[in-house]
N, C-alpha and C. Protein backbone atom coordinates (compact mmCIF):
# COMPACT_ATOMS: atom_id res chain seq x y z
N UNK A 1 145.10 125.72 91.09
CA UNK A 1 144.30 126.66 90.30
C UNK A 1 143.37 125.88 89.39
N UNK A 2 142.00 125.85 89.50
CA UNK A 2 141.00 125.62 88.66
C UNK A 2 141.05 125.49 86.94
N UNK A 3 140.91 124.59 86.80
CA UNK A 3 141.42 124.86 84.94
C UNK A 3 139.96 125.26 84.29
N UNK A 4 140.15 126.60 83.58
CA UNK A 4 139.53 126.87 82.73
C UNK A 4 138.19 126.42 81.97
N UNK A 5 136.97 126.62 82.11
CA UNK A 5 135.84 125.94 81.24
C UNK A 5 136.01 126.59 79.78
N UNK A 6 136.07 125.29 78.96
CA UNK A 6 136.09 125.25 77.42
C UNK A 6 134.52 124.57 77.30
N UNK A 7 133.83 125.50 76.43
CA UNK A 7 132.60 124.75 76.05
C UNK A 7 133.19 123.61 75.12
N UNK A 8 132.10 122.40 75.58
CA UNK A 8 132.51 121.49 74.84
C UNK A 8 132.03 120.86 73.54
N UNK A 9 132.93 120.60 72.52
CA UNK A 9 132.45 120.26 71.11
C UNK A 9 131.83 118.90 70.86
N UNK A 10 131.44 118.71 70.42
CA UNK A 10 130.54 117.34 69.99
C UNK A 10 131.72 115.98 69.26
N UNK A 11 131.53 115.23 70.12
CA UNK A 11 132.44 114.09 69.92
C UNK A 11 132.48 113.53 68.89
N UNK A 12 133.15 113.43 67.73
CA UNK A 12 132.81 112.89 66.26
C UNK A 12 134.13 112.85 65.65
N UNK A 13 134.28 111.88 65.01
CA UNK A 13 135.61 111.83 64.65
C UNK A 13 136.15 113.09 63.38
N UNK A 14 137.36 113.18 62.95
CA UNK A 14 137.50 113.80 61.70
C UNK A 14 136.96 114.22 60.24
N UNK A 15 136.64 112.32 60.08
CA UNK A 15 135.65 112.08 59.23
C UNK A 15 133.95 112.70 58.89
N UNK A 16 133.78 113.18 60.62
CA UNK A 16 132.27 113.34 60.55
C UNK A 16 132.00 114.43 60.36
N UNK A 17 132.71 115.29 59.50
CA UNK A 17 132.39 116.70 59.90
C UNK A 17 131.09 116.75 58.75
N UNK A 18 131.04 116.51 57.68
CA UNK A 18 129.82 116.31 56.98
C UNK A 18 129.23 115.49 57.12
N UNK A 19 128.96 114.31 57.96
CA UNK A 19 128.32 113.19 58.03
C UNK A 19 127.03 113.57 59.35
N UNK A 20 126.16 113.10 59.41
CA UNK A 20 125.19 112.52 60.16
C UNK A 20 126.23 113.00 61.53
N UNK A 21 126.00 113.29 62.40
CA UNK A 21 127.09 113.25 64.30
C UNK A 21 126.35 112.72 64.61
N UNK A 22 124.97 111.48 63.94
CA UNK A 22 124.52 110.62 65.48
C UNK A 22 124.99 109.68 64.66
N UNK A 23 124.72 109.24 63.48
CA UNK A 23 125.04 107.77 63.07
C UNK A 23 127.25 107.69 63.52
N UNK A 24 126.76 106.32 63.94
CA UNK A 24 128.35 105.91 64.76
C UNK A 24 129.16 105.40 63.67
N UNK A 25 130.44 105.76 63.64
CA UNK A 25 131.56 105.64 62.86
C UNK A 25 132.33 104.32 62.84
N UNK A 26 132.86 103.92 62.40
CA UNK A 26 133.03 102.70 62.40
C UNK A 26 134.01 101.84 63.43
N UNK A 27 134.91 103.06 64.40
CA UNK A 27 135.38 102.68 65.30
C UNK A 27 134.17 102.22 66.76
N UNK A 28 133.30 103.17 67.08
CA UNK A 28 131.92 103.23 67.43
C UNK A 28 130.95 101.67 67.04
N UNK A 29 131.12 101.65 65.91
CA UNK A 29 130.21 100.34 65.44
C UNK A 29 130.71 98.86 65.53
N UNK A 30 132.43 99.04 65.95
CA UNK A 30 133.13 97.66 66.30
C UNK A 30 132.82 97.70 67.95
N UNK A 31 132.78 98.78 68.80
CA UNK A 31 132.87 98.33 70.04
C UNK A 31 132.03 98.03 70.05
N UNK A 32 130.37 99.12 69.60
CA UNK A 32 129.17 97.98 69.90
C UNK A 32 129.20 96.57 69.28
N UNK A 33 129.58 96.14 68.43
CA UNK A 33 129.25 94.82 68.39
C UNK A 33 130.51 94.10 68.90
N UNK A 34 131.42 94.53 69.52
CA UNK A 34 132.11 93.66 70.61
C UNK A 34 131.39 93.89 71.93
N UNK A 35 130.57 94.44 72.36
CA UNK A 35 130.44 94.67 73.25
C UNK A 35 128.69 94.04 73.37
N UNK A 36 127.71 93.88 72.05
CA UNK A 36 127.01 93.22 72.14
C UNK A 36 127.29 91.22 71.93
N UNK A 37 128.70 91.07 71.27
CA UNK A 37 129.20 89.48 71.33
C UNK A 37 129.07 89.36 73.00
N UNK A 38 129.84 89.98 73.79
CA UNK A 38 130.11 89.81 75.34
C UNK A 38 128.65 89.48 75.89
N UNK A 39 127.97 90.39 75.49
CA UNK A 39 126.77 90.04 76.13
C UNK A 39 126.00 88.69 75.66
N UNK A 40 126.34 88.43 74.28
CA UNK A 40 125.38 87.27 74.26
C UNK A 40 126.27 85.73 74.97
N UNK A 41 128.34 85.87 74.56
CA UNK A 41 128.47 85.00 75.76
C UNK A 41 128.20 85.03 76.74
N UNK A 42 127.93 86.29 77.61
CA UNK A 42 127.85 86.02 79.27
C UNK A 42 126.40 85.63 79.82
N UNK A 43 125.66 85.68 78.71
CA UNK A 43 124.19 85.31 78.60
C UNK A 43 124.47 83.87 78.72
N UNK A 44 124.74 83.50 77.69
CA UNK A 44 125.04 81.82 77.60
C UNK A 44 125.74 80.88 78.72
N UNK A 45 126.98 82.13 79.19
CA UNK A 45 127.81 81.43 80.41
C UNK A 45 126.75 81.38 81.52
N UNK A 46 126.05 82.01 82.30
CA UNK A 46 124.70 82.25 82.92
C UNK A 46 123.81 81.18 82.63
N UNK A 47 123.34 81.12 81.78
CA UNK A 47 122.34 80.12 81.10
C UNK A 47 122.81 78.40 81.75
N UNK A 48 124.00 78.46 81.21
CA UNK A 48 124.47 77.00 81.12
C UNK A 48 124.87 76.76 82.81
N UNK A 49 125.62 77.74 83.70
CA UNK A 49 125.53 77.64 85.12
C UNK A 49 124.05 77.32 85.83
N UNK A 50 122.96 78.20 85.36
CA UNK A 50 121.86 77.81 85.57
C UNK A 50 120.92 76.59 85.90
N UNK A 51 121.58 76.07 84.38
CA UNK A 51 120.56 74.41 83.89
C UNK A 51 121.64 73.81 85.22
N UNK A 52 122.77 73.86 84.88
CA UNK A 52 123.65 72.91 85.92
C UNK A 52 123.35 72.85 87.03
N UNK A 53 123.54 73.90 87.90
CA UNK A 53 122.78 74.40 89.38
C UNK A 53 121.70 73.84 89.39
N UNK A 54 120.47 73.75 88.78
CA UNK A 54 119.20 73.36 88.77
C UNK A 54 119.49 72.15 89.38
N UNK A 55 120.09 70.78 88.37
CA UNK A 55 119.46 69.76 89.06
C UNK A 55 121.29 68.89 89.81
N UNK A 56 121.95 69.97 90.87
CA UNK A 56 123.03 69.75 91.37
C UNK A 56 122.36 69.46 92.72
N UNK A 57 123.18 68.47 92.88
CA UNK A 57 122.58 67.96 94.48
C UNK A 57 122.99 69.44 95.32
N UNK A 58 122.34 69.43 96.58
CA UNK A 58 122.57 70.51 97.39
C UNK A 58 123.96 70.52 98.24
N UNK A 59 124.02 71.51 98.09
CA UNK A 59 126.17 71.53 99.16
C UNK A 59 125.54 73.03 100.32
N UNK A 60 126.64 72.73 101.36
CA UNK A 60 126.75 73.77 101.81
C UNK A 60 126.67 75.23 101.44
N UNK A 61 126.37 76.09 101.84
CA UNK A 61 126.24 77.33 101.78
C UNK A 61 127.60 78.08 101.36
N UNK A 62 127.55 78.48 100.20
CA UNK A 62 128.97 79.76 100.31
C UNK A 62 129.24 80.69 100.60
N UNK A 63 130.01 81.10 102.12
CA UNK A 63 130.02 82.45 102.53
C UNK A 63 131.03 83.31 101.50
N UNK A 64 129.98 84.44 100.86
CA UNK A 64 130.72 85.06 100.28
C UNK A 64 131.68 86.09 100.36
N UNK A 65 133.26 85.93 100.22
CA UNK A 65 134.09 86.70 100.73
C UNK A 65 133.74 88.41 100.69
N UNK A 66 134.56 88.85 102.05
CA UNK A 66 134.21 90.36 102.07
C UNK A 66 134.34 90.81 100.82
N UNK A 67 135.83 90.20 100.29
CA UNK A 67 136.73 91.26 99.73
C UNK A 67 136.07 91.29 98.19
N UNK A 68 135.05 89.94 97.76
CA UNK A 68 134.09 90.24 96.69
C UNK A 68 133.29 91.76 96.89
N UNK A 69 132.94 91.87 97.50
CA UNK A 69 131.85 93.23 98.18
C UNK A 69 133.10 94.24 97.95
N UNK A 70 134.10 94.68 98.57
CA UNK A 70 134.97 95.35 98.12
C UNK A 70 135.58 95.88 96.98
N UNK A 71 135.67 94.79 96.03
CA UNK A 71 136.04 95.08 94.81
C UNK A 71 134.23 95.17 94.20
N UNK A 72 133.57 95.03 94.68
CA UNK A 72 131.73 95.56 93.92
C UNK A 72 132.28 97.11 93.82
N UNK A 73 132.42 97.32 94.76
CA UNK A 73 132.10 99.04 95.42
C UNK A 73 133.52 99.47 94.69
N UNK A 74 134.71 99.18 94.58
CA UNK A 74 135.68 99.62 93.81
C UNK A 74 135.41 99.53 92.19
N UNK A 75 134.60 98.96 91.69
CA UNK A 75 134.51 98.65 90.20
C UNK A 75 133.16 99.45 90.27
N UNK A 76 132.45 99.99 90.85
CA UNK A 76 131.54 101.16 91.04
C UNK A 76 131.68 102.66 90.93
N UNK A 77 132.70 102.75 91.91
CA UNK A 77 134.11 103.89 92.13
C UNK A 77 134.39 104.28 90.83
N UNK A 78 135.28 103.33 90.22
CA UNK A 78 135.79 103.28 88.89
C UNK A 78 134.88 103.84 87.68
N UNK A 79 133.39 102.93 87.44
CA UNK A 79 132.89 103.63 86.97
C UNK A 79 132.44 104.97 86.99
N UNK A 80 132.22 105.26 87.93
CA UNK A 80 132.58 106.76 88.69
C UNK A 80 133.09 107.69 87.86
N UNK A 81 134.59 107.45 88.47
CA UNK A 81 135.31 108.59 87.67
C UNK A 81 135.88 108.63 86.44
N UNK A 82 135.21 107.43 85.79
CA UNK A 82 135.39 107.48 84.46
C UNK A 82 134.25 107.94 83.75
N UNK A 83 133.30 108.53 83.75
CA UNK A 83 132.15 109.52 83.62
C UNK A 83 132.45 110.70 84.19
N UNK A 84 133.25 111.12 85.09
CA UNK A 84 133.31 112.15 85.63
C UNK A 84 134.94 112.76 84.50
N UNK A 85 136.16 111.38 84.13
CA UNK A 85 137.11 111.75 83.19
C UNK A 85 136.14 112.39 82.06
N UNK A 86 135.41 111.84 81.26
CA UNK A 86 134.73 112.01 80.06
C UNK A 86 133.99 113.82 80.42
N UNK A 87 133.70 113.73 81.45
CA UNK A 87 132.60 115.26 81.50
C UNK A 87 134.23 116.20 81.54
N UNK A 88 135.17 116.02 81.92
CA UNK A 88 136.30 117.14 82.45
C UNK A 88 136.46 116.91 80.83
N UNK A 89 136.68 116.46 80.07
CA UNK A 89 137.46 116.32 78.53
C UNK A 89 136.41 116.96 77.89
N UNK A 90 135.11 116.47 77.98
CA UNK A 90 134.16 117.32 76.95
C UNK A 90 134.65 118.71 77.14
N UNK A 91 135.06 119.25 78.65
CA UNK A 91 134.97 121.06 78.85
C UNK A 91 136.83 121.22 79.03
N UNK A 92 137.60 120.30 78.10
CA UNK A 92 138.67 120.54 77.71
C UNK A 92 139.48 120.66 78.70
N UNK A 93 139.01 120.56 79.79
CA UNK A 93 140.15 120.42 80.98
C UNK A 93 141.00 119.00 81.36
N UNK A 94 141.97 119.20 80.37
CA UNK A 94 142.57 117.94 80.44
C UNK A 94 143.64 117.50 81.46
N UNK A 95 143.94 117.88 82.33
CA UNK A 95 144.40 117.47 83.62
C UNK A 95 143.62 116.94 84.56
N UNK A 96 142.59 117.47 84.54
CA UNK A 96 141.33 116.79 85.33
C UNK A 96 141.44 115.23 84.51
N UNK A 97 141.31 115.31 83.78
CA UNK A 97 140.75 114.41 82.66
C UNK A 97 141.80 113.31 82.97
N UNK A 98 143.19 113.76 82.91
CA UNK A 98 144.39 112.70 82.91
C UNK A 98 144.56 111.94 84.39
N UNK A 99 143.98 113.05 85.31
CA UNK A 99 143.92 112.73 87.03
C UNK A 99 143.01 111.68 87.06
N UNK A 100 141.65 111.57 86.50
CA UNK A 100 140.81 110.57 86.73
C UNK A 100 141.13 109.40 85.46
N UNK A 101 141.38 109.73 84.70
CA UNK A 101 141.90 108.23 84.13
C UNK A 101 143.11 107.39 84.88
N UNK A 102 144.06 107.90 85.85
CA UNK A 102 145.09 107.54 86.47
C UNK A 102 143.41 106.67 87.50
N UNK A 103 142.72 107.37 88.38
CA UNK A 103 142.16 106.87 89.61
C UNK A 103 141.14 105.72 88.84
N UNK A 104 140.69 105.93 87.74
CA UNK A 104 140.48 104.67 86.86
C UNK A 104 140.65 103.49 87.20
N UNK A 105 142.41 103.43 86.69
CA UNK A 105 143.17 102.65 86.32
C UNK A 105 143.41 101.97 87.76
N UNK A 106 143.93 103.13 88.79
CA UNK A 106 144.30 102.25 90.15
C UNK A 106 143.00 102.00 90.78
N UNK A 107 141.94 101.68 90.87
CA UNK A 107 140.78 101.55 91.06
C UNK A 107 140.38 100.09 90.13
N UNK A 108 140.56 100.01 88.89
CA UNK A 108 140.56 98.89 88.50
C UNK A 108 141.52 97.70 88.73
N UNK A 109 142.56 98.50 89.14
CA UNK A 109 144.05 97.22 89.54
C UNK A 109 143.48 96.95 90.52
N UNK A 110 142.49 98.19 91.65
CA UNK A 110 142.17 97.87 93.14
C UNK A 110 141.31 96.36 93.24
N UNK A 111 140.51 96.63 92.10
CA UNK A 111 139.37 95.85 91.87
C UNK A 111 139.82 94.01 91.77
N UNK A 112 141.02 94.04 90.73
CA UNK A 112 141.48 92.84 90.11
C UNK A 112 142.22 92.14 91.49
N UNK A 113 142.90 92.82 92.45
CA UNK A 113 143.73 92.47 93.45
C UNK A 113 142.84 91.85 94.55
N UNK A 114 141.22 92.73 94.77
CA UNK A 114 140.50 92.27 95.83
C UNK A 114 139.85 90.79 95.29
N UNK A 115 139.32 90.79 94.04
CA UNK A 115 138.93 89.53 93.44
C UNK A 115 139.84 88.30 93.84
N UNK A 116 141.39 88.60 93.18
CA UNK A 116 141.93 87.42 93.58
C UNK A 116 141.77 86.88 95.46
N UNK A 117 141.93 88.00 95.90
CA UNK A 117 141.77 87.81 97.82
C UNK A 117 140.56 87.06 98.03
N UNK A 118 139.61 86.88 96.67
CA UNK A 118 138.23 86.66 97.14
C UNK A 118 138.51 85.31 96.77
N UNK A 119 139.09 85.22 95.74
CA UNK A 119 139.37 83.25 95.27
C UNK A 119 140.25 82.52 96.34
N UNK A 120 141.08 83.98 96.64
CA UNK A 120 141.85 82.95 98.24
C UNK A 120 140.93 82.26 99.11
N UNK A 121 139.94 83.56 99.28
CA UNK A 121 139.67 83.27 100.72
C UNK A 121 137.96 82.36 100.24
N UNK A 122 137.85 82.06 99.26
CA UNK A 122 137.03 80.77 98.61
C UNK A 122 137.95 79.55 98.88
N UNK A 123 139.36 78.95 98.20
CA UNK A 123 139.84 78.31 98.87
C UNK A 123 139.77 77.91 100.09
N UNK A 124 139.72 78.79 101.17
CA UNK A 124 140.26 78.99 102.88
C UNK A 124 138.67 78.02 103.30
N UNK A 125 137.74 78.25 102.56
CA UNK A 125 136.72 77.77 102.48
C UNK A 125 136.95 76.20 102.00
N UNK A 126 137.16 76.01 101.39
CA UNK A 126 137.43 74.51 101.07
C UNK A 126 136.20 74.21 99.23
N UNK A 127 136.52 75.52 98.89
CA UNK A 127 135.09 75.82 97.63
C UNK A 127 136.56 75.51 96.68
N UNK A 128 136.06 74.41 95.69
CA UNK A 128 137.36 73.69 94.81
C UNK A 128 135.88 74.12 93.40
N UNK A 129 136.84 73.48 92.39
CA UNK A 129 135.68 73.84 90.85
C UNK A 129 135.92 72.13 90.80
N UNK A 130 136.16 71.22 91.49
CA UNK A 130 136.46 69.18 90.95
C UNK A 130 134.89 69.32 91.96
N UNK A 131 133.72 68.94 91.26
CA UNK A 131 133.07 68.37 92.01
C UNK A 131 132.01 69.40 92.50
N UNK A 132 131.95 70.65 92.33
CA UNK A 132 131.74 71.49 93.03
C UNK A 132 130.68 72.57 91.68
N UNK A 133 129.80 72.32 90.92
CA UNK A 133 129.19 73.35 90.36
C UNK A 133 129.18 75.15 91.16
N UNK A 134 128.90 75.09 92.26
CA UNK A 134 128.38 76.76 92.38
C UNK A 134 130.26 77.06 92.67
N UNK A 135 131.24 76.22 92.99
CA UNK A 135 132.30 76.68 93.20
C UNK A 135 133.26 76.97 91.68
N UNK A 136 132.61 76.47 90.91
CA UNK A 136 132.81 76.28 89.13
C UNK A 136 132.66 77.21 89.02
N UNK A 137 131.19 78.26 89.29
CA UNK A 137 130.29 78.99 88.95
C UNK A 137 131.20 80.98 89.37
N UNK A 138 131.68 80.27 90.50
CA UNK A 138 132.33 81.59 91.10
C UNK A 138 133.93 81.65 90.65
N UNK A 139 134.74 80.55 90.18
CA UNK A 139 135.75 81.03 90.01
C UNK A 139 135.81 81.32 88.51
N UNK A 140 134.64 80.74 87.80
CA UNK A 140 134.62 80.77 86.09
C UNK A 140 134.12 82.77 86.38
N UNK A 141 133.27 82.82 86.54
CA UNK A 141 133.05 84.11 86.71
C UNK A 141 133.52 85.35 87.19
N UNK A 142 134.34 85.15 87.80
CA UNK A 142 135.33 85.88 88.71
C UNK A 142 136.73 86.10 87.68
N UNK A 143 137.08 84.78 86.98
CA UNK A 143 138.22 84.82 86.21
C UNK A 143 138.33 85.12 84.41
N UNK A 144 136.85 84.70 84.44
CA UNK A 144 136.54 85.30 82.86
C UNK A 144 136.21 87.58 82.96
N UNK A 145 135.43 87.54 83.96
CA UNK A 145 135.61 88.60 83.94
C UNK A 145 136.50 89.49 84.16
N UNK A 146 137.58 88.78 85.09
CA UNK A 146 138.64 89.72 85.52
C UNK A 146 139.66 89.61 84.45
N UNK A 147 139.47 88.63 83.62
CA UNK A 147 140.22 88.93 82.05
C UNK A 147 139.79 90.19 81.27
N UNK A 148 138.80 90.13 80.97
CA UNK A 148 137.94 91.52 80.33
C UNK A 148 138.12 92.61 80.98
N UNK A 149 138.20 92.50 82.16
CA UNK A 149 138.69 93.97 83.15
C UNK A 149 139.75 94.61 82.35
N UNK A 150 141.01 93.27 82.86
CA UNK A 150 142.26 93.63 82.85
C UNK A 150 142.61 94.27 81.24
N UNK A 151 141.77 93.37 79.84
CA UNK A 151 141.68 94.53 78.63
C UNK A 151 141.52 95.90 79.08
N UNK A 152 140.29 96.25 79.77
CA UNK A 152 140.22 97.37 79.83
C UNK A 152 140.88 98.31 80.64
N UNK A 153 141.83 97.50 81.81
CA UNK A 153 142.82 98.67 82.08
C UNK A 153 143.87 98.40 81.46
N UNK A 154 144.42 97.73 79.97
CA UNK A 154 144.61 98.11 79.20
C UNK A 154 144.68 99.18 78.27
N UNK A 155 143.26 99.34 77.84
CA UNK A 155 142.17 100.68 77.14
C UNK A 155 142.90 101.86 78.17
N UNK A 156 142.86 101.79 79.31
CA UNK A 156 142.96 103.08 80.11
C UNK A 156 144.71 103.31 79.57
N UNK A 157 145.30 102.12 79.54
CA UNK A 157 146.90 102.66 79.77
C UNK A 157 147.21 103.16 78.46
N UNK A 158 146.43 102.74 77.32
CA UNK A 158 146.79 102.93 75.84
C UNK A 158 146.13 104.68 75.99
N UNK A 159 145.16 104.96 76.55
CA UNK A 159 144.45 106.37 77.12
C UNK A 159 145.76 107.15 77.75
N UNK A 160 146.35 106.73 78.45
CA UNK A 160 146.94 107.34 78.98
C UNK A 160 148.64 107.88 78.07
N UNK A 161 148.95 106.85 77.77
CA UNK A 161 150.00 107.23 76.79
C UNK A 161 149.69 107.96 75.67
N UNK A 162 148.58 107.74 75.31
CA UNK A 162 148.34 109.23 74.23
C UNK A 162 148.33 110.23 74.30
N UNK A 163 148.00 110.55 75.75
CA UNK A 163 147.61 112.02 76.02
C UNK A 163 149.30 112.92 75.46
N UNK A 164 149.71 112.39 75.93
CA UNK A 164 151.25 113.51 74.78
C UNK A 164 151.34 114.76 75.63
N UNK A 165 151.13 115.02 74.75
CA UNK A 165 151.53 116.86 74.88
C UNK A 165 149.84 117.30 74.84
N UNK A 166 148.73 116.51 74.68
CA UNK A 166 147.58 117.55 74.23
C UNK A 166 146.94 117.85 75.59
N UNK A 167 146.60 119.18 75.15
CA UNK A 167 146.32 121.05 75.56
C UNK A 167 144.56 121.35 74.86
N UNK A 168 144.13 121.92 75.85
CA UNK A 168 142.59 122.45 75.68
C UNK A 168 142.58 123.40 74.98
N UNK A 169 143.79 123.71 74.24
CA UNK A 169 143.77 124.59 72.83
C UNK A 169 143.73 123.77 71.24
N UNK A 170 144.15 122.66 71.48
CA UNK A 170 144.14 121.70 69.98
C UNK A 170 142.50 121.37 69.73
N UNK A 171 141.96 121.88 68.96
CA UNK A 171 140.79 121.18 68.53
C UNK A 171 140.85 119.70 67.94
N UNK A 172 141.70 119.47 67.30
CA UNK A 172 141.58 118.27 66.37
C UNK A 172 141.33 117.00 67.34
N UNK A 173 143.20 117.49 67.92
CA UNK A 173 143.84 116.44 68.80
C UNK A 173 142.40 116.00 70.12
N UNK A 174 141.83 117.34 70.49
CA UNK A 174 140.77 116.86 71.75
C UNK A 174 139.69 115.96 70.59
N UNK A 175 138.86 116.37 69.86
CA UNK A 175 137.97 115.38 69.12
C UNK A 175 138.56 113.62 69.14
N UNK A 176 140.03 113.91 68.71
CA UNK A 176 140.55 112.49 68.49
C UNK A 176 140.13 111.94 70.23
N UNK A 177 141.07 112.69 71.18
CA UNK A 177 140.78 112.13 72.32
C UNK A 177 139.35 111.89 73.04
N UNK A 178 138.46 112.44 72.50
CA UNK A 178 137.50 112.03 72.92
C UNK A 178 136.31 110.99 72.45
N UNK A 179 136.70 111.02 71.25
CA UNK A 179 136.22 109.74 70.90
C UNK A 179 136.83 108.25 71.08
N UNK A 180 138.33 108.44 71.25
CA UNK A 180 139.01 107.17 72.10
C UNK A 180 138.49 107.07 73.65
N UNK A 181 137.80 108.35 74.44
CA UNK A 181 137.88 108.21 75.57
C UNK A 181 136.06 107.77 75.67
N UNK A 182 135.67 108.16 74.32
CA UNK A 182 134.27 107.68 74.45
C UNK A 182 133.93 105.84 74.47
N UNK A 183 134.53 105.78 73.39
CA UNK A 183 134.58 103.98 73.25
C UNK A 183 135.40 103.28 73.92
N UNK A 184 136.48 103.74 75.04
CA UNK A 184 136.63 103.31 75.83
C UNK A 184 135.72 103.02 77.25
N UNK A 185 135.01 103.81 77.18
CA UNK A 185 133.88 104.41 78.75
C UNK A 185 132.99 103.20 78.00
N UNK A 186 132.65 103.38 77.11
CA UNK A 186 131.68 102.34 76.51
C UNK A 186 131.78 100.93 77.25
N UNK A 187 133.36 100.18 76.76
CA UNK A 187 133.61 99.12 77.41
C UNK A 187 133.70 98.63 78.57
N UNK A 188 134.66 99.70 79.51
CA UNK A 188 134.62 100.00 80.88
C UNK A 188 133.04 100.24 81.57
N UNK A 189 131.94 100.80 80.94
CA UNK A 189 130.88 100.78 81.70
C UNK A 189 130.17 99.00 81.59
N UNK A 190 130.27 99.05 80.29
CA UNK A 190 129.92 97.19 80.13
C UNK A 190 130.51 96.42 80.97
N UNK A 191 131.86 96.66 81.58
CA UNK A 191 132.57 95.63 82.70
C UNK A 191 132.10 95.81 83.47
N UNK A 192 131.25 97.45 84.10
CA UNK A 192 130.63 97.42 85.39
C UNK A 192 129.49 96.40 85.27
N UNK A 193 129.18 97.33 84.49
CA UNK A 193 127.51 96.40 84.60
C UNK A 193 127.58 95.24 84.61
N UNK A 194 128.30 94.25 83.82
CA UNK A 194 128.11 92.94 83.26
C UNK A 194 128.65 92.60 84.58
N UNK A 195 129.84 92.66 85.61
CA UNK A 195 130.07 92.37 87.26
C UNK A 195 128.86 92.58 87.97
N UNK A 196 127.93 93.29 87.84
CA UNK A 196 126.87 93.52 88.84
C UNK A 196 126.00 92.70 88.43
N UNK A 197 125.66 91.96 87.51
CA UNK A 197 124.87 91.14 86.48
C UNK A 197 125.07 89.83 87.39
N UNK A 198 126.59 89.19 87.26
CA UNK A 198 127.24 88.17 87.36
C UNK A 198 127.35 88.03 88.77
N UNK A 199 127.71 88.61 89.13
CA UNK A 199 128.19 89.24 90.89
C UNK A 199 125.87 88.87 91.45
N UNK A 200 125.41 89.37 91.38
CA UNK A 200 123.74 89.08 91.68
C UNK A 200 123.27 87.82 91.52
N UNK A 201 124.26 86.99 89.96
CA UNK A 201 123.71 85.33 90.24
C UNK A 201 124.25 84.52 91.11
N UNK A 202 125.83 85.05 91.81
CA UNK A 202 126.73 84.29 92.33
C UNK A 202 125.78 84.37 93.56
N UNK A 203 125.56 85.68 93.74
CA UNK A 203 124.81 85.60 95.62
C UNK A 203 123.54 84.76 95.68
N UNK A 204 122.67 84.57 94.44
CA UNK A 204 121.62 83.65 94.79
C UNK A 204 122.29 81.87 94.40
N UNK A 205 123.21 82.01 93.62
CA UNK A 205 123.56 80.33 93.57
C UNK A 205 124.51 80.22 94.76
N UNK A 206 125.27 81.07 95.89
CA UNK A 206 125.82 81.25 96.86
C UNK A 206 124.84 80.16 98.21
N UNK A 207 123.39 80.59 98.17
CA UNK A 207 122.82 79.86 99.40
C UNK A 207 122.47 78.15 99.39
């Protein structure tokens, strides 16, 4: 049976009920600037692979594993239905909401499991990081990010244990949840993107 449309209330914490609802609250104002730090390391990590690559003698070609491409399209997925969790919570249908934070979560484990298959099958290749810049390049990248992932299916599991008992009848309790589910999407969309970022230099330092 279809759950119910609740128009949905404007995401703002407790605090904001007299305040400004665009200026961001201070839970809001730590993720962006954790989330703008990330960007200026992964800028730098980029940067410095770059200069290196530049003047690295030439090596063989790296065929890049399927199962990289696999986990692309699963950490795509993911972002997915974690925009699609956030739209079911705005209209208070929180089973929807709890269903796609679960496909989230196994979608991001999907993601972390195909990566490692991808460092295997880099090994199987004979691609080492002693000696080897673009093989540096792919497992530094592959393993710094799949740290930051794994925070964020973290974020999802700490999401998930809250949900409690709350019902598309609690006003309070949904505001709370949706502003945890907002600054979580925040981070989780930054892991997409920043993989598709990282994942685009590997395929051109790949040839």
């Amino acid at each position: 049976m279809n759950e119910p449309y609740i128009p949905a209330l404007p995401e703002r914490s407790e605090s904001s009920a007299v305040s400004n609802r665009w200026w961001p609250n201070s839970a809001q104002m730590g993720m962006i600037g954790w989330i703008a730090s990330l960007v200026m390391f992964f800028a730098a990590l980029i940067l410095a692979f770059a200069i290196t690559l530049h003047g690295a003698e030439t090596e063989k070609a790296i065929l890049i594993p399927k199962a990289l491409w696999i986990s692309t399209v699963l950490l795509l997925a993911s972002g997915g239905t974690m925009i699609a969790g956030r739209y079911q919570l705005r209209r208070a249908r929180v089973r929807s909401y709890r269903r796609l934070l679960y496909a989230t979560t196994a979608l991001g484990l999907a993601f972390v499991a195909s990566q490692a298959m991808g460092a295997w099958h880099l090994l199987q290749q004979g691609i080492y990081t002693q000696g080897n810049p673009r093989g540096s390049a792919f497992y530094t990248f592959t393993g710094i990010h799949g740290l930051h992932l794994i925070a964020g299916i973290g974020a999802l599991i700490y999401l998930l244990q809250g949900l409690g008992n709350l019902t598309a009848s609690g006003e309070q309790p949904l505001r709370k949840e949706r502003l945890r589910a907002q600054i979580s999407a925040w981070y989780w969309n930054f892991v997409v993107v920043s993989w598709l970022v990282l994942f685009a230099f590997l395929i051109q330092w790949a040839q």
